[in-house]
Protein backbone atom coordinates (compact mmCIF):
# COMPACT_ATOMS: atom_id res chain seq x y z
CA UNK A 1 25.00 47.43 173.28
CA UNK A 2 28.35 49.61 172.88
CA UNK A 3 30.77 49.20 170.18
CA UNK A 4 33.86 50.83 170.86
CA UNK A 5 38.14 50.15 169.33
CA UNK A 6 40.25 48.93 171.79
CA UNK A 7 43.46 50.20 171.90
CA UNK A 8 45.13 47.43 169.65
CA UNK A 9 42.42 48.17 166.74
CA UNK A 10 40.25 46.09 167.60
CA UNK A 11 36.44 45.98 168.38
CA UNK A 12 35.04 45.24 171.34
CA UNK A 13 31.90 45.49 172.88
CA UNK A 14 30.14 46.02 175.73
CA UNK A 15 26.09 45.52 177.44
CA UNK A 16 24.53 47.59 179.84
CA UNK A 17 23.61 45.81 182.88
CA UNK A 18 20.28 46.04 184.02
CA UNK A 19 18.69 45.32 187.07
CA UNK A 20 16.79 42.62 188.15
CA UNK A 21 13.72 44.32 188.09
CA UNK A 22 13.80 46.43 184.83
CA UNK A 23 12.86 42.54 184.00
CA UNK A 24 9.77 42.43 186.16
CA UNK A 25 7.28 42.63 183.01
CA UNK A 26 8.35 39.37 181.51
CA UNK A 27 6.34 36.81 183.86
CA UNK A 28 3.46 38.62 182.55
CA UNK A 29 4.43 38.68 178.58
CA UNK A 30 5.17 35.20 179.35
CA UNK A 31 1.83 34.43 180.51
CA UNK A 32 -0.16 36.45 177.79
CA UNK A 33 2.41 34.61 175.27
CA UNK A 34 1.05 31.24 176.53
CA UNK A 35 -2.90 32.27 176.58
CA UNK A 36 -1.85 33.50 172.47
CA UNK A 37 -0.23 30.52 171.93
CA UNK A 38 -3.69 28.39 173.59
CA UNK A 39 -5.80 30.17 171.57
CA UNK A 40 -4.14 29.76 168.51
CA UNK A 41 -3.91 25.69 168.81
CA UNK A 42 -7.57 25.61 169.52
CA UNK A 43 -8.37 27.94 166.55
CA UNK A 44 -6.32 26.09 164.44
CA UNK A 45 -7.75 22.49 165.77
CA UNK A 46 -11.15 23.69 165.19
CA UNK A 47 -10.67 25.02 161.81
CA UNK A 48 -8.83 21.13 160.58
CA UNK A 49 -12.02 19.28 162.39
CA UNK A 50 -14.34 21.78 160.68
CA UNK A 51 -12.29 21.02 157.29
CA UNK A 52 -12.46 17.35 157.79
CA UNK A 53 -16.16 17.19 158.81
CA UNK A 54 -16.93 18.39 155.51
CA UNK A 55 -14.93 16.04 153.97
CA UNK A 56 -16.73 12.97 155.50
CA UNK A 57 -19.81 14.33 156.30
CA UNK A 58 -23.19 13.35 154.82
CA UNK A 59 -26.14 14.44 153.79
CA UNK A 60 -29.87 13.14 153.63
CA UNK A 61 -32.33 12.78 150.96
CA UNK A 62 -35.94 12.02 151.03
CA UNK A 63 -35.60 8.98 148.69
CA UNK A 64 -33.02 7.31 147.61
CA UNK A 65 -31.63 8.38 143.68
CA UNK A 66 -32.15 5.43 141.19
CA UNK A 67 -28.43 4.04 140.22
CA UNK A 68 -27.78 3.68 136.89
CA UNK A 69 -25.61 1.15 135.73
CA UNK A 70 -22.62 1.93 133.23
CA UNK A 71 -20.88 -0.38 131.03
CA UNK A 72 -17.95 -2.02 132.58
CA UNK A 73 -14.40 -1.40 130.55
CA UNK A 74 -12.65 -4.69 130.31
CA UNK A 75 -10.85 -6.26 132.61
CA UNK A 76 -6.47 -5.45 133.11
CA UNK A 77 -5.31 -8.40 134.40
CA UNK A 78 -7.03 -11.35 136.30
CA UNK A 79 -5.80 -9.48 139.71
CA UNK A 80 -7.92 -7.06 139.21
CA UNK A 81 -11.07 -6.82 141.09
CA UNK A 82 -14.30 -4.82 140.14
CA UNK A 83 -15.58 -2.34 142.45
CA UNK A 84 -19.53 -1.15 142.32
CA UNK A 85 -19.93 2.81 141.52
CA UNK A 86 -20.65 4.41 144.74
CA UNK A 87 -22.18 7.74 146.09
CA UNK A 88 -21.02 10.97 146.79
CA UNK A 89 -21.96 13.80 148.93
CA UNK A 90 -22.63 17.36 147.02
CA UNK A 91 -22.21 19.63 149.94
CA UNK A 92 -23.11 22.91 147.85
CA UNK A 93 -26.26 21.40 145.97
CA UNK A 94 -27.57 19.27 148.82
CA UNK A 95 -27.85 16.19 146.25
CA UNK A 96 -25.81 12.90 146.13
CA UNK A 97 -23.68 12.58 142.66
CA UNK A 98 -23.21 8.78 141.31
CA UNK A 99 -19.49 7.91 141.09
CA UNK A 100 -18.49 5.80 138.47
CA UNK A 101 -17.37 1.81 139.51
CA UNK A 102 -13.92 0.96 138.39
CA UNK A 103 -10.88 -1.86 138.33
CA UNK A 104 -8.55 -2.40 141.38
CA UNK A 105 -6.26 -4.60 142.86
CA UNK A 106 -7.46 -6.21 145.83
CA UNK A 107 -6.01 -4.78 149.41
CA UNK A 108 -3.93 -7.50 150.86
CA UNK A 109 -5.87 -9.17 153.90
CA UNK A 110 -8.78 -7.06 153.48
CA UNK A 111 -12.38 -7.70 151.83
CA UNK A 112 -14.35 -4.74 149.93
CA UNK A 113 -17.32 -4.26 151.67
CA UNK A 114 -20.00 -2.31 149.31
CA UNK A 115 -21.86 0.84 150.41
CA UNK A 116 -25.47 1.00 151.21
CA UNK A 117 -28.34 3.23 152.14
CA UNK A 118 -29.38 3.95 155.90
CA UNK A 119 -33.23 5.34 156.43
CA UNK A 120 -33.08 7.74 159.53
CA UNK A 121 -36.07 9.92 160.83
CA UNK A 122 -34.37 12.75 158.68
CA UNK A 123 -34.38 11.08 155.69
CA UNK A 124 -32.08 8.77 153.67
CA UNK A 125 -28.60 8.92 153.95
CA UNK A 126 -25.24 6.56 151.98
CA UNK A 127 -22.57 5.03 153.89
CA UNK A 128 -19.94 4.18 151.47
CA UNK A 129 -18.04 1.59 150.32
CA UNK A 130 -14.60 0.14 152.42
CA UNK A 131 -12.02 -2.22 152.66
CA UNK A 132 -12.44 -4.04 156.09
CA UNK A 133 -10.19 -6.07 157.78
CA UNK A 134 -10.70 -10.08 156.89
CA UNK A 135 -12.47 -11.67 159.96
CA UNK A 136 -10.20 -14.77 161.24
């Protein structure tokens, strides 16, 4: 682009034209651009899955850990409902971790269902605790 006064003082500019086919690499930047733009969804889709899967995955023990039971604090209010301790995956010691139960209002049409323990050919593994629909 140009920049040049006009005669009144003013500034005007001006492009230089090009052909047609000075343009004749952009169908294949465009194409590279899309392949980029593919591999960088799929990168980035695989690396949330791989995030969440160690979130919610599991592990498995040879025998299930003995639960120990904690005092219960008292109640807040008569809406609240008590829910069991539970267990947690430890991803970097291979071990599940007892979680501590606590007080909660109940989830409005929906019933706490408590975890429990699933035997497997690889070993022992805990499928925690939900809130499930109410069956009508």
């Amino acid at each position: 682009m140009n920049i040049y006064e006009g005669p009144q003082n003013g500034i005007r500019y001006s492009t230089n034209r090009q052909t047609v086919s000075d343009f004749s690499g952009i169908n294949a930047v465009s194409k590279s651009g899309k392949h980029l733009k593919r591999i960088v969804y799929v990168t980035g889709l695989a690396g949330i899955l791989f995030c969440f899967n160690g979130c919610f995955s599991s592990g498995y023990v040879t025998s299930e850990p003995s639960y120990v039971q904690h005092s219960r604090p008292p109640q807040p209010s008569n809406l609240h409902v008590w829910i069991d301790g539970d267990w947690g995956w430890s991803r970097p010691n291979h071990v599940y971790i007892q979680k501590s139960g606590y007080w909660t209002k109940p989830v409005q049409g929906r019933t706490y269902k408590s975890g429990s323990w699933k035997a497997t050919p690889k070993g022992h593994s805990y499928k925690p605790g939900r809130w499930e629909k109410k069956n009508r």
